[in-house]
PDB file of N, CA and C in Angstrom:
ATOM      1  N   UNK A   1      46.855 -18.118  58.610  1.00  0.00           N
ATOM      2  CA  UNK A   1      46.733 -16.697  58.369  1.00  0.00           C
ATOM      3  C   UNK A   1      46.195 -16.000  59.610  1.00  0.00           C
ATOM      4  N   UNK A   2      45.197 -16.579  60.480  1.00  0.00           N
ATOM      5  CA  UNK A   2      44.423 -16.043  61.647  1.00  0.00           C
ATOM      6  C   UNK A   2      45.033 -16.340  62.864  1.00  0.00           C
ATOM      7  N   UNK A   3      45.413 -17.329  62.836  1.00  0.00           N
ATOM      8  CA  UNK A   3      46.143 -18.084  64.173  1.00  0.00           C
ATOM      9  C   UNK A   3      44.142 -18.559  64.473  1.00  0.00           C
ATOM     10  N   UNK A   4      43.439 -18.579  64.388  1.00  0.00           N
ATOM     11  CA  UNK A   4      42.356 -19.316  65.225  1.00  0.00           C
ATOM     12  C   UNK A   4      41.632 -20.486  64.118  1.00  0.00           C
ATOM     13  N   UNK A   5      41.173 -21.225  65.316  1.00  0.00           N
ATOM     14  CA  UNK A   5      40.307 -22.637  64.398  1.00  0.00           C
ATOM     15  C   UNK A   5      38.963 -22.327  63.665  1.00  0.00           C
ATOM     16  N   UNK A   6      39.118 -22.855  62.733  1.00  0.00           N
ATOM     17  CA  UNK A   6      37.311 -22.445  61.669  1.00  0.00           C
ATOM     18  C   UNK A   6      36.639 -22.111  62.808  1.00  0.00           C
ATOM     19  N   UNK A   7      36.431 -22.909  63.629  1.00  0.00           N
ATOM     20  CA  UNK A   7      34.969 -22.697  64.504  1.00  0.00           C
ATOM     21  C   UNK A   7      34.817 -21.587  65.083  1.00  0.00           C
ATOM     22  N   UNK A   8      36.007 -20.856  65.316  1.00  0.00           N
ATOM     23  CA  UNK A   8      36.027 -19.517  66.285  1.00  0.00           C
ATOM     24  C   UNK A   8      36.096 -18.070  65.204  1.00  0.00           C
ATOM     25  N   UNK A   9      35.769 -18.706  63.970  1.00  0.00           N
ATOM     26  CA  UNK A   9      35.589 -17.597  62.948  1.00  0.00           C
ATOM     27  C   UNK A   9      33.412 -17.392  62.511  1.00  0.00           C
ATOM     28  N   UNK A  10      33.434 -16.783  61.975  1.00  0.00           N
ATOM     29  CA  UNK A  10      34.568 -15.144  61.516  1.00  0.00           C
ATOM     30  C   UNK A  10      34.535 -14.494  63.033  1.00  0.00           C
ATOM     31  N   UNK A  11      35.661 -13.375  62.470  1.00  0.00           N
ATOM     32  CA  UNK A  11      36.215 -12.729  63.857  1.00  0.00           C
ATOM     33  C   UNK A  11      36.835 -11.718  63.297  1.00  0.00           C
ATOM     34  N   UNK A  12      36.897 -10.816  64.034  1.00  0.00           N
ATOM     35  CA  UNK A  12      37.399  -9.236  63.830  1.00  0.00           C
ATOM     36  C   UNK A  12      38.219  -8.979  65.308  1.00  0.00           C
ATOM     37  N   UNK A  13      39.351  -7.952  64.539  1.00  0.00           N
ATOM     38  CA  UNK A  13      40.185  -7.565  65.954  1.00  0.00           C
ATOM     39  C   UNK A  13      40.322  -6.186  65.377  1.00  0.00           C
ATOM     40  N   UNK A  14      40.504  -5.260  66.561  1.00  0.00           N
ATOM     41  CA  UNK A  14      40.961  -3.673  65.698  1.00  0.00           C
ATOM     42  C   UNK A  14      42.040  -3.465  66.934  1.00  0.00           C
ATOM     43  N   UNK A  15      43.687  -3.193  66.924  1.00  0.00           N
ATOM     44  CA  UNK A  15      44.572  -2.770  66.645  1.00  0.00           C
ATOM     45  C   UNK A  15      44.574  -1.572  66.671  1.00  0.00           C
ATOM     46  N   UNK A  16      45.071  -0.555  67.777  1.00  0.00           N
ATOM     47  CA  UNK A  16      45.486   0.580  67.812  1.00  0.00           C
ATOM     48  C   UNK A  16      46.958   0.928  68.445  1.00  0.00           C
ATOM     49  N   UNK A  17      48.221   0.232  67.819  1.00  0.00           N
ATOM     50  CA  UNK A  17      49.005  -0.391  68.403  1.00  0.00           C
ATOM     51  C   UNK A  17      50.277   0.673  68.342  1.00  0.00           C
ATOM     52  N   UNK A  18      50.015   1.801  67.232  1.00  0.00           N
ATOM     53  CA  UNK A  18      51.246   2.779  67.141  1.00  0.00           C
ATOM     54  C   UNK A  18      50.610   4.394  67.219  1.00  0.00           C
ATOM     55  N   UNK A  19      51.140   5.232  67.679  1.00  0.00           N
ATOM     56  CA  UNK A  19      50.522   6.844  68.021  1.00  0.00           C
ATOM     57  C   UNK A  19      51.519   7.853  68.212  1.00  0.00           C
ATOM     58  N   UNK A  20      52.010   8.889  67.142  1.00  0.00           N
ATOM     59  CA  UNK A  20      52.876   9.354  66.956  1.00  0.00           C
ATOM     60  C   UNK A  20      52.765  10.706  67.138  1.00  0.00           C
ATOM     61  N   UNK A  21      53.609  11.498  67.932  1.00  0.00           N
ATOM     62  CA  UNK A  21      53.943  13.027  67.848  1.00  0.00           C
ATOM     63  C   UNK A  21      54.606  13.529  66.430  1.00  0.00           C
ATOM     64  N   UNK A  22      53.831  14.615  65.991  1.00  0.00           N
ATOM     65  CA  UNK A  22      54.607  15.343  64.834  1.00  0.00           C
ATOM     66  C   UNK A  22      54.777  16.487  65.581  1.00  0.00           C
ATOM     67  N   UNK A  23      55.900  17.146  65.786  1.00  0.00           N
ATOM     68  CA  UNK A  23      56.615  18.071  66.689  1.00  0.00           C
ATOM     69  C   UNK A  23      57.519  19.017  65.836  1.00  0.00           C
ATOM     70  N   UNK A  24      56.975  19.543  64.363  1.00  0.00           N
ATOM     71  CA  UNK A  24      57.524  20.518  63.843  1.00  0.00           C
ATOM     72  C   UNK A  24      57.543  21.698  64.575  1.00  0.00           C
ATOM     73  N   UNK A  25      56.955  22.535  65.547  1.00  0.00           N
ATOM     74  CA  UNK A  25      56.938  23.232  66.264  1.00  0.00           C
ATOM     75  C   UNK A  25      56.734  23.253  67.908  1.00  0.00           C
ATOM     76  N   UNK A  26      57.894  22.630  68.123  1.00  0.00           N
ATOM     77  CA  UNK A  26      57.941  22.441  69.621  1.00  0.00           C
ATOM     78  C   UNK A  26      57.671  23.164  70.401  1.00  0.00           C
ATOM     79  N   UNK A  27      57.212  24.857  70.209  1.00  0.00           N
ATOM     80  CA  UNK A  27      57.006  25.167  70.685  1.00  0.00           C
ATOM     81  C   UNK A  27      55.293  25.747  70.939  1.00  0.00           C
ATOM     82  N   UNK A  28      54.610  24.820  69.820  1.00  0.00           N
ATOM     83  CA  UNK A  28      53.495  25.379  69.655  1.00  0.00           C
ATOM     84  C   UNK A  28      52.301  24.408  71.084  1.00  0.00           C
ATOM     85  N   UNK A  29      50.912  25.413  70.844  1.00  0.00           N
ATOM     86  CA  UNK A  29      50.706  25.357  72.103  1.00  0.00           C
ATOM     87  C   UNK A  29      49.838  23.563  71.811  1.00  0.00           C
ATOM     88  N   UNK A  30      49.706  23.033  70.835  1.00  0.00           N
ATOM     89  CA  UNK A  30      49.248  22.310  70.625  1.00  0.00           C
ATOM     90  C   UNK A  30      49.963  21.006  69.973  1.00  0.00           C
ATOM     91  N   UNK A  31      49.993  19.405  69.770  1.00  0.00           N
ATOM     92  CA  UNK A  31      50.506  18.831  68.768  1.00  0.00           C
ATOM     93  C   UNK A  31      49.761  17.895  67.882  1.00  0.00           C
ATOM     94  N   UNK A  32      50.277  17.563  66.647  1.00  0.00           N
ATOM     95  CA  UNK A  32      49.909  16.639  65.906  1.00  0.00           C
ATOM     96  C   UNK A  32      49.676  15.577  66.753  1.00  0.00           C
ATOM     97  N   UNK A  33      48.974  14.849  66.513  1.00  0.00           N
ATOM     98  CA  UNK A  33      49.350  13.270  66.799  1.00  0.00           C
ATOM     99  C   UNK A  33      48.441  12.303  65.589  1.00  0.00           C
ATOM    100  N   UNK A  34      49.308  11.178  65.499  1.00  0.00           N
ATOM    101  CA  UNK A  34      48.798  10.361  64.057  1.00  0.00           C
ATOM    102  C   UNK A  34      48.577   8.569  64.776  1.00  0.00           C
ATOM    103  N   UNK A  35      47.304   8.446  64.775  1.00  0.00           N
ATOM    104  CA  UNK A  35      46.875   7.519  65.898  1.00  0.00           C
ATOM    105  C   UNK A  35      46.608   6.444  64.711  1.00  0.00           C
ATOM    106  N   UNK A  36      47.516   5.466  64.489  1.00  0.00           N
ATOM    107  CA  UNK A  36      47.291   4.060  63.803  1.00  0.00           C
ATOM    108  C   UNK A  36      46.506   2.943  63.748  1.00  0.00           C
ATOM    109  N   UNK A  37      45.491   2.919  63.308  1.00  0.00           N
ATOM    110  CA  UNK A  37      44.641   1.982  63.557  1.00  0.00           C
ATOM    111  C   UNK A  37      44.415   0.760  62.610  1.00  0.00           C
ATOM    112  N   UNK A  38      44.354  -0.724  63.186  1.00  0.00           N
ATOM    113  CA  UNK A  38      44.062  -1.607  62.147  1.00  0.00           C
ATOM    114  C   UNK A  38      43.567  -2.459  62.218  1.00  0.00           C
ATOM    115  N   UNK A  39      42.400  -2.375  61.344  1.00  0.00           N
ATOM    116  CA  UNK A  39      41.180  -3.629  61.464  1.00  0.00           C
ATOM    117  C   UNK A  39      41.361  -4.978  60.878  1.00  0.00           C
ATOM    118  N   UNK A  40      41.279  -6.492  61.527  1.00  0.00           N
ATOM    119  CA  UNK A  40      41.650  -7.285  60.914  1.00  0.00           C
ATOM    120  C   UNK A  40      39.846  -8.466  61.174  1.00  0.00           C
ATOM    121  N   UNK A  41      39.605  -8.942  59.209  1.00  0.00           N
ATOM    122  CA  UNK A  41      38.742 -10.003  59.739  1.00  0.00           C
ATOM    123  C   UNK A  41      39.112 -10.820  58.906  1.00  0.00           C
ATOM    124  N   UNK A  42      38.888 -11.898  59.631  1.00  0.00           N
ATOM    125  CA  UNK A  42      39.150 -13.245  59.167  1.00  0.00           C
ATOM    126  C   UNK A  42      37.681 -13.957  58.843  1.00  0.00           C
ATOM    127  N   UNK A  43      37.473 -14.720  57.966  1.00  0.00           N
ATOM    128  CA  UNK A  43      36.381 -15.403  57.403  1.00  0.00           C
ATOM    129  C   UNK A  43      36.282 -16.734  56.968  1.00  0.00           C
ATOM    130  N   UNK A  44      35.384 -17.252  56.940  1.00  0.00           N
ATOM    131  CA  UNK A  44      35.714 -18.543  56.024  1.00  0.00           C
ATOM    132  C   UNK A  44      34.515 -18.594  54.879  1.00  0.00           C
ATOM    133  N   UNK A  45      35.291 -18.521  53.536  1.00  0.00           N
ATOM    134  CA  UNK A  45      34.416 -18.890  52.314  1.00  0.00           C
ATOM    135  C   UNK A  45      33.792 -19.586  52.048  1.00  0.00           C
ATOM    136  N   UNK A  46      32.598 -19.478  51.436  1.00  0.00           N
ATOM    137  CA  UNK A  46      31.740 -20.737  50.813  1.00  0.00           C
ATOM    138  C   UNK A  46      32.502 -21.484  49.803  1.00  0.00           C
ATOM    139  N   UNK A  47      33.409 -20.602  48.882  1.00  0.00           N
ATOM    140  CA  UNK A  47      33.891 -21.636  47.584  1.00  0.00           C
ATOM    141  C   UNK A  47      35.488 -20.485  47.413  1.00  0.00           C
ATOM    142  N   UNK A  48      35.526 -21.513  46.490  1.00  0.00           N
ATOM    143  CA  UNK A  48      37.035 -20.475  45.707  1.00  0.00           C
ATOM    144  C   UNK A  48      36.995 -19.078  45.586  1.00  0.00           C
ATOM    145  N   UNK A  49      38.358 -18.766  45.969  1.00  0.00           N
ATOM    146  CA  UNK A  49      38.212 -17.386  46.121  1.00  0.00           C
ATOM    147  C   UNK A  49      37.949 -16.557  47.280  1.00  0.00           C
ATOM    148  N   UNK A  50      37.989 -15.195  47.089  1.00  0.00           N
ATOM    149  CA  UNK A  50      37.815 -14.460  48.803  1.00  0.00           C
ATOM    150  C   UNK A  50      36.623 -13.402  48.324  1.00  0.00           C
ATOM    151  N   UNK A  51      35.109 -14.237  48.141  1.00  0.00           N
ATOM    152  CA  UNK A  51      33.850 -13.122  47.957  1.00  0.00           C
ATOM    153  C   UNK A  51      33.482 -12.485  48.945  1.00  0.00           C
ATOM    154  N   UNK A  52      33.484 -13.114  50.370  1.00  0.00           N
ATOM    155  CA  UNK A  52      33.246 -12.871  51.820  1.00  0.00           C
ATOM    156  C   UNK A  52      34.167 -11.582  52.418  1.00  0.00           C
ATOM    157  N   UNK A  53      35.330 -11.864  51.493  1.00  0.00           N
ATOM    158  CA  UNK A  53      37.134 -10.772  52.089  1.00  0.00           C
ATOM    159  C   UNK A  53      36.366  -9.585  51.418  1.00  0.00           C
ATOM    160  N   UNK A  54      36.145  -9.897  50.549  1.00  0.00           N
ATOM    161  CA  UNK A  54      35.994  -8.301  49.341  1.00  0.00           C
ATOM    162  C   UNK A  54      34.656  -7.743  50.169  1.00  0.00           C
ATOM    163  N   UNK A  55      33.656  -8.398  50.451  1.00  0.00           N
ATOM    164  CA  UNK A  55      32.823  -7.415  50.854  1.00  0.00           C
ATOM    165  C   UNK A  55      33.099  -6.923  52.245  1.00  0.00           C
ATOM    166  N   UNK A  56      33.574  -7.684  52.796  1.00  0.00           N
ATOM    167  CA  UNK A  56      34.499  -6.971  54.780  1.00  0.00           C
ATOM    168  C   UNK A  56      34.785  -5.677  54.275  1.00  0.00           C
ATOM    169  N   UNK A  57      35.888  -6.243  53.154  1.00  0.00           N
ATOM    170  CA  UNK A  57      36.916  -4.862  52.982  1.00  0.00           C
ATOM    171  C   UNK A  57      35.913  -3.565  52.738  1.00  0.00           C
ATOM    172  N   UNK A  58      35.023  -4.054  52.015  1.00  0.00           N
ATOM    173  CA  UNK A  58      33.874  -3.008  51.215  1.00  0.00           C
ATOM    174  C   UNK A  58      33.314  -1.969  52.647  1.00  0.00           C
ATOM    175  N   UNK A  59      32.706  -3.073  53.430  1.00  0.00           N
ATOM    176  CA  UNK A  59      32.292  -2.767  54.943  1.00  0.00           C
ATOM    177  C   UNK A  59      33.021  -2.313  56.083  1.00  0.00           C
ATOM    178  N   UNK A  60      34.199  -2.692  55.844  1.00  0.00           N
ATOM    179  CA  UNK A  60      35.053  -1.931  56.772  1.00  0.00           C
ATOM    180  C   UNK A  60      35.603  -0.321  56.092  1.00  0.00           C
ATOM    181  N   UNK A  61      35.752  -0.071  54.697  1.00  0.00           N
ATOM    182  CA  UNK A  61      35.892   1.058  54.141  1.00  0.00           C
ATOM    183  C   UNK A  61      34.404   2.027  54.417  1.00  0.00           C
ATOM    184  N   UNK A  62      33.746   1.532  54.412  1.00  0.00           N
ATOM    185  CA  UNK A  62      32.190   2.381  54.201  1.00  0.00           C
ATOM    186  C   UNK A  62      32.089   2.478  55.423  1.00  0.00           C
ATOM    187  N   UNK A  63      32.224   2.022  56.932  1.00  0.00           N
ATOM    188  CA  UNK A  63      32.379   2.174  57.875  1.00  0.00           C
ATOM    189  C   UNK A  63      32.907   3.372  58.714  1.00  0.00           C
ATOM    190  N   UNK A  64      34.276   3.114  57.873  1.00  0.00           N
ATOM    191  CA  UNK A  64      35.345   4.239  58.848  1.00  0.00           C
ATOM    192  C   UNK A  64      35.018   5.401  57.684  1.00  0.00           C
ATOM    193  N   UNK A  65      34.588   5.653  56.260  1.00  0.00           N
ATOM    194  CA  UNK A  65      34.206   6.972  55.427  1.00  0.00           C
ATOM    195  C   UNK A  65      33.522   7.314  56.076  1.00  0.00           C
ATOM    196  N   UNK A  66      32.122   7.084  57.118  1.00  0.00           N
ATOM    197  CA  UNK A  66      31.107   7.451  57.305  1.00  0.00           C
ATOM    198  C   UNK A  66      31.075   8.813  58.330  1.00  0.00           C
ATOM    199  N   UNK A  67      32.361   9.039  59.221  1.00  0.00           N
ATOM    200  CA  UNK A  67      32.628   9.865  60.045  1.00  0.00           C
ATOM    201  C   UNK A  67      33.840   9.994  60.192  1.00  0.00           C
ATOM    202  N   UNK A  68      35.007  10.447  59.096  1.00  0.00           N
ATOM    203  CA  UNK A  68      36.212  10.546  59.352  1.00  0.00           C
ATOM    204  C   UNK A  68      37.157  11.336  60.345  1.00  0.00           C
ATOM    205  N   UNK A  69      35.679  11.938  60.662  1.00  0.00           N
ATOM    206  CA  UNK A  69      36.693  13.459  61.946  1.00  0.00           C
ATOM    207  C   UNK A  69      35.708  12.494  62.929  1.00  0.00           C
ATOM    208  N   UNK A  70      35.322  11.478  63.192  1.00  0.00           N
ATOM    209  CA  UNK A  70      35.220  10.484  64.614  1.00  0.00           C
ATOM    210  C   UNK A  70      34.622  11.717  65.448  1.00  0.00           C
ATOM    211  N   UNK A  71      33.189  12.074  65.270  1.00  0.00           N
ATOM    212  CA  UNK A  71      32.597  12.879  66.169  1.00  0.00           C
ATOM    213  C   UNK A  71      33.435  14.330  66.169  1.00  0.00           C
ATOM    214  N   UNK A  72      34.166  14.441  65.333  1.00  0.00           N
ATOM    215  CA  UNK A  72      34.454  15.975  65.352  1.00  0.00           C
ATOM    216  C   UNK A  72      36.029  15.772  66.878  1.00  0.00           C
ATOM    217  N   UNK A  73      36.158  14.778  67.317  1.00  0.00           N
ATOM    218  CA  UNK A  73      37.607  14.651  67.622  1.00  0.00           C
ATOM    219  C   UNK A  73      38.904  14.624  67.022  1.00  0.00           C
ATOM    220  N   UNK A  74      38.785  14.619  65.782  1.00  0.00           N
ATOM    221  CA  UNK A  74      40.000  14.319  64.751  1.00  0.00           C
ATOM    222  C   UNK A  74      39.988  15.033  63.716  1.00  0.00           C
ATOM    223  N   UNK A  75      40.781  15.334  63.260  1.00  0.00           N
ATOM    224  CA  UNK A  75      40.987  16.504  62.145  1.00  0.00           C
ATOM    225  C   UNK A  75      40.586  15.647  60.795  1.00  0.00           C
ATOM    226  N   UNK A  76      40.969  14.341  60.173  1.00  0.00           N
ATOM    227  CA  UNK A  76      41.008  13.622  59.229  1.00  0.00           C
ATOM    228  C   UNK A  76      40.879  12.387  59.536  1.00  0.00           C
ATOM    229  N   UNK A  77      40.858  11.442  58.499  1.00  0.00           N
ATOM    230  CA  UNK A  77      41.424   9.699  58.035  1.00  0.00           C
ATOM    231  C   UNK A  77      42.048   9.576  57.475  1.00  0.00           C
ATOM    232  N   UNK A  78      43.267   8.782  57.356  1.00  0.00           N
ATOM    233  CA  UNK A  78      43.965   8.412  56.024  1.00  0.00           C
ATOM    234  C   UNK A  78      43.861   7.132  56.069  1.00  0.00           C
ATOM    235  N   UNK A  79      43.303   6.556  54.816  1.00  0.00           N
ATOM    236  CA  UNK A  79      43.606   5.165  55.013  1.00  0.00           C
ATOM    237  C   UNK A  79      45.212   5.069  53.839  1.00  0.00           C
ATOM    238  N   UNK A  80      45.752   3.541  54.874  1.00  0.00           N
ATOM    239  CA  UNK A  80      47.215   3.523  54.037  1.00  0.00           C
ATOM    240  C   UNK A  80      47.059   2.176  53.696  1.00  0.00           C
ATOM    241  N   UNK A  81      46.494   1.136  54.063  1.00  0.00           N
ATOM    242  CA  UNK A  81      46.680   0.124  53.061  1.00  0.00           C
ATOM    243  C   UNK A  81      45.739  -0.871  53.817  1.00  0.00           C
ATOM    244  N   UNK A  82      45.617  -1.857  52.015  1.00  0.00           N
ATOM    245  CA  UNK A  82      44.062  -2.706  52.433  1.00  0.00           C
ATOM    246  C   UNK A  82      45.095  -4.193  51.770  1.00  0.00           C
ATOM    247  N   UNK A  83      44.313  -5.246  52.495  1.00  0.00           N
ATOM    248  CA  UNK A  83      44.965  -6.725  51.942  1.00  0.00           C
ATOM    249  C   UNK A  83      44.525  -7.350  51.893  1.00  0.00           C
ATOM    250  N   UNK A  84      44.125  -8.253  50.732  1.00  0.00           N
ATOM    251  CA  UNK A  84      43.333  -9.224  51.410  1.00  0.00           C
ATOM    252  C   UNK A  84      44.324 -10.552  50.847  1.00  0.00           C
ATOM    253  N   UNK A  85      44.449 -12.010  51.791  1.00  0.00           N
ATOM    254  CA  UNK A  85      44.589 -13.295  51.789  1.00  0.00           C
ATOM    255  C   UNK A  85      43.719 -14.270  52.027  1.00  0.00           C
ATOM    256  N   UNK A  86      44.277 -15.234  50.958  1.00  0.00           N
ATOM    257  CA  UNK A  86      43.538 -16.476  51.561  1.00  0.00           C
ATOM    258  C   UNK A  86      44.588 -17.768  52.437  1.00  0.00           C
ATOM    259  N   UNK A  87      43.641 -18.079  53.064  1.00  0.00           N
ATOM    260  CA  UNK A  87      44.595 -19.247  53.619  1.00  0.00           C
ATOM    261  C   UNK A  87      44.805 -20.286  52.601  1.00  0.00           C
ATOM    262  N   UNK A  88      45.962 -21.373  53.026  1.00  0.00           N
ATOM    263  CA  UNK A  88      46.561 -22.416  52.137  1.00  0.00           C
ATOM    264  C   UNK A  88      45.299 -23.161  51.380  1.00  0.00           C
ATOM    265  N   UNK A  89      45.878 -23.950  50.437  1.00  0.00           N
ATOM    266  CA  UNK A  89      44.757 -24.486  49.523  1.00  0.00           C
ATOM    267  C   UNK A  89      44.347 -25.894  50.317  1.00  0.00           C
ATOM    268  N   UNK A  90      42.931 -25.970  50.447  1.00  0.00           N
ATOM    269  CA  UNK A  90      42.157 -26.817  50.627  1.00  0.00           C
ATOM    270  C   UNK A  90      41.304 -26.319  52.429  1.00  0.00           C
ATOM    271  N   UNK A  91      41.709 -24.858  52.397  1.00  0.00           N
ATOM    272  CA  UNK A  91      41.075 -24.373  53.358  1.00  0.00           C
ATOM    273  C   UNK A  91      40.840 -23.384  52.537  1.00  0.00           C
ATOM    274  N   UNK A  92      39.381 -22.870  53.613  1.00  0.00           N
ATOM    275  CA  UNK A  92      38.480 -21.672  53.019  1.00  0.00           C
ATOM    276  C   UNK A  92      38.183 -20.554  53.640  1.00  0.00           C
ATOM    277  N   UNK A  93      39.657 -20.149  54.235  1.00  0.00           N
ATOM    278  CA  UNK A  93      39.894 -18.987  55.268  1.00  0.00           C
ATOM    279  C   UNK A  93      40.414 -17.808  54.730  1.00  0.00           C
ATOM    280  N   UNK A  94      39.759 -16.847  54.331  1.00  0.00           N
ATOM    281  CA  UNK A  94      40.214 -15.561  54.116  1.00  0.00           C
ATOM    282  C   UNK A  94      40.190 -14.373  54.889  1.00  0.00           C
ATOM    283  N   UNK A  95      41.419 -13.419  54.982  1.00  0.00           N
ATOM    284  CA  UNK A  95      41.515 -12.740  56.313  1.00  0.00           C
ATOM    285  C   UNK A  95      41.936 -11.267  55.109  1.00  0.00           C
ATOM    286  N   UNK A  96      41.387  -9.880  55.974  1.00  0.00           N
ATOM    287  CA  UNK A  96      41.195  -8.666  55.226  1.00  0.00           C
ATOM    288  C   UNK A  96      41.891  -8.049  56.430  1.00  0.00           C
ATOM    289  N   UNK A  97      43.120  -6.930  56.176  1.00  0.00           N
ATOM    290  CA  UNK A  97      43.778  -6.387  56.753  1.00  0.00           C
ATOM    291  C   UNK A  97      43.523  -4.670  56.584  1.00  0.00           C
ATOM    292  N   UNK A  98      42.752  -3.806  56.948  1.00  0.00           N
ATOM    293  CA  UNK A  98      42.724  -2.741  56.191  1.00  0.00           C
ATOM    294  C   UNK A  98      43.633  -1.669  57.288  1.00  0.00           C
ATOM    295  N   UNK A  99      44.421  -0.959  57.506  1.00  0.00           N
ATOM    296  CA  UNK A  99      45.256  -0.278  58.297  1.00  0.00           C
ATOM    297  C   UNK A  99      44.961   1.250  57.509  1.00  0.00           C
ATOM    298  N   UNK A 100      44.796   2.493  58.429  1.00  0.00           N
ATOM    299  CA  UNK A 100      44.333   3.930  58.767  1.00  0.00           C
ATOM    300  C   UNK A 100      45.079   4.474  59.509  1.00  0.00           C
ATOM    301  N   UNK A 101      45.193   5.859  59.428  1.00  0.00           N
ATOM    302  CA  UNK A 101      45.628   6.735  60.342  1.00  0.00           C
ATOM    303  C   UNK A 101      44.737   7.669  60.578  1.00  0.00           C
ATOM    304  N   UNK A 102      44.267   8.334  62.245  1.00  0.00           N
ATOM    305  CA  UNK A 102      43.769   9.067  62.873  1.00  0.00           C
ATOM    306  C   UNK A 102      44.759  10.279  63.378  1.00  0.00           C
ATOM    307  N   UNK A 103      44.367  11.574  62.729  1.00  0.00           N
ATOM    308  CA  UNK A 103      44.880  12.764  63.013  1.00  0.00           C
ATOM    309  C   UNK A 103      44.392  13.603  63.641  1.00  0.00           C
ATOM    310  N   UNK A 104      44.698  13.882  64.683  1.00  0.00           N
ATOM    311  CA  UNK A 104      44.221  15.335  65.987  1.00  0.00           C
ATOM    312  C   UNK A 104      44.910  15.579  66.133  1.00  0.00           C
ATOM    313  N   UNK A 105      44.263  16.881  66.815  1.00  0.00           N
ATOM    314  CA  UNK A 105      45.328  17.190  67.945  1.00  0.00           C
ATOM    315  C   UNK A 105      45.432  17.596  69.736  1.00  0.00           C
ATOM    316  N   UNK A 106      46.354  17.740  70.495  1.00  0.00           N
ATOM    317  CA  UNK A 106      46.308  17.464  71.506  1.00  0.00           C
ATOM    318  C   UNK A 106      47.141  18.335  72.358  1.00  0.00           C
ATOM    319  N   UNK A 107      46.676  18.555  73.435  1.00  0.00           N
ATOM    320  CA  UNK A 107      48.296  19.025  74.037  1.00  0.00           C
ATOM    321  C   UNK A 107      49.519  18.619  74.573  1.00  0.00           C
ATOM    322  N   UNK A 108      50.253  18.579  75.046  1.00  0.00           N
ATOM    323  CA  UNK A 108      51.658  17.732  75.324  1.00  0.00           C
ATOM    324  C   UNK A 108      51.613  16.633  76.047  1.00  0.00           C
ATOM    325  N   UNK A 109      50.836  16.979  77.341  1.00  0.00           N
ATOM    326  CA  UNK A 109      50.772  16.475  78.539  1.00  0.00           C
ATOM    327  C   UNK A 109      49.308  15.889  79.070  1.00  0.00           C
ATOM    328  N   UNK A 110      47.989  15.952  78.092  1.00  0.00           N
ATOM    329  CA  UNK A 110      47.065  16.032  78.061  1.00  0.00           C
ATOM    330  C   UNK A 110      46.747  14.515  77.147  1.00  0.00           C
ATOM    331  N   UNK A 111      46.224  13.690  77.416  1.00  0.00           N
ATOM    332  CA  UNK A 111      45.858  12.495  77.820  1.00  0.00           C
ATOM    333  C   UNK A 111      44.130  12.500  76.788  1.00  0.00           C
TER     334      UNK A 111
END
């Protein structure tokens, strides 16, 4: 599920890998942009089940609620989808996928 060995867990990666123009008004002086973000942790359980996944997920949601306009740079959050897996049976690796979108805005050429 992680690609890495127990020993190099737990581990977190965050993914900002897609960032999109909404350009309903091409001519306006400003644009949308919808900045994709996605947090991934991987864990390993004490026992059956993913108790360790559920509370990430818990912690990574209460995390990104805590300031959704990101210092007043971003208009919103959307979160679009949460996952959680476990790895194959007789391993105790569970990995939490939670993926968001970041909305500002920007000017065309402006960085």
């Amino acid at each position: 599920v992680t690609g890495k060995a127990p020993d190099e867990l737990p581990s977190h990666e965050v993914r900002d890998e897609v960032e999109e123009a909404v350009t309903e008004n091409p001519n306006a002086g400003l644009y949308e942009r919808r900045l994709e973000i996605t947090v991934i942790a991987a864990l390993i359980e004490v026992g059956e089940g993913a108790a360790k996944a559920r509370l990430a997920l818990a912690d990574i949601i209460k995390a990104v609620g805590t300031d959704t306009k990101w210092g007043g740079l971003a208009r919103f959050t959307l979160p679009l989808q949460e996952q959680i897996s476990v790895a194959e049976e007789g391993q105790r690796i569970s990995t939490v996928i939670v993926t968001f979108t970041v909305v500002y805005f920007r000017k065309p050429w402006e960085a």
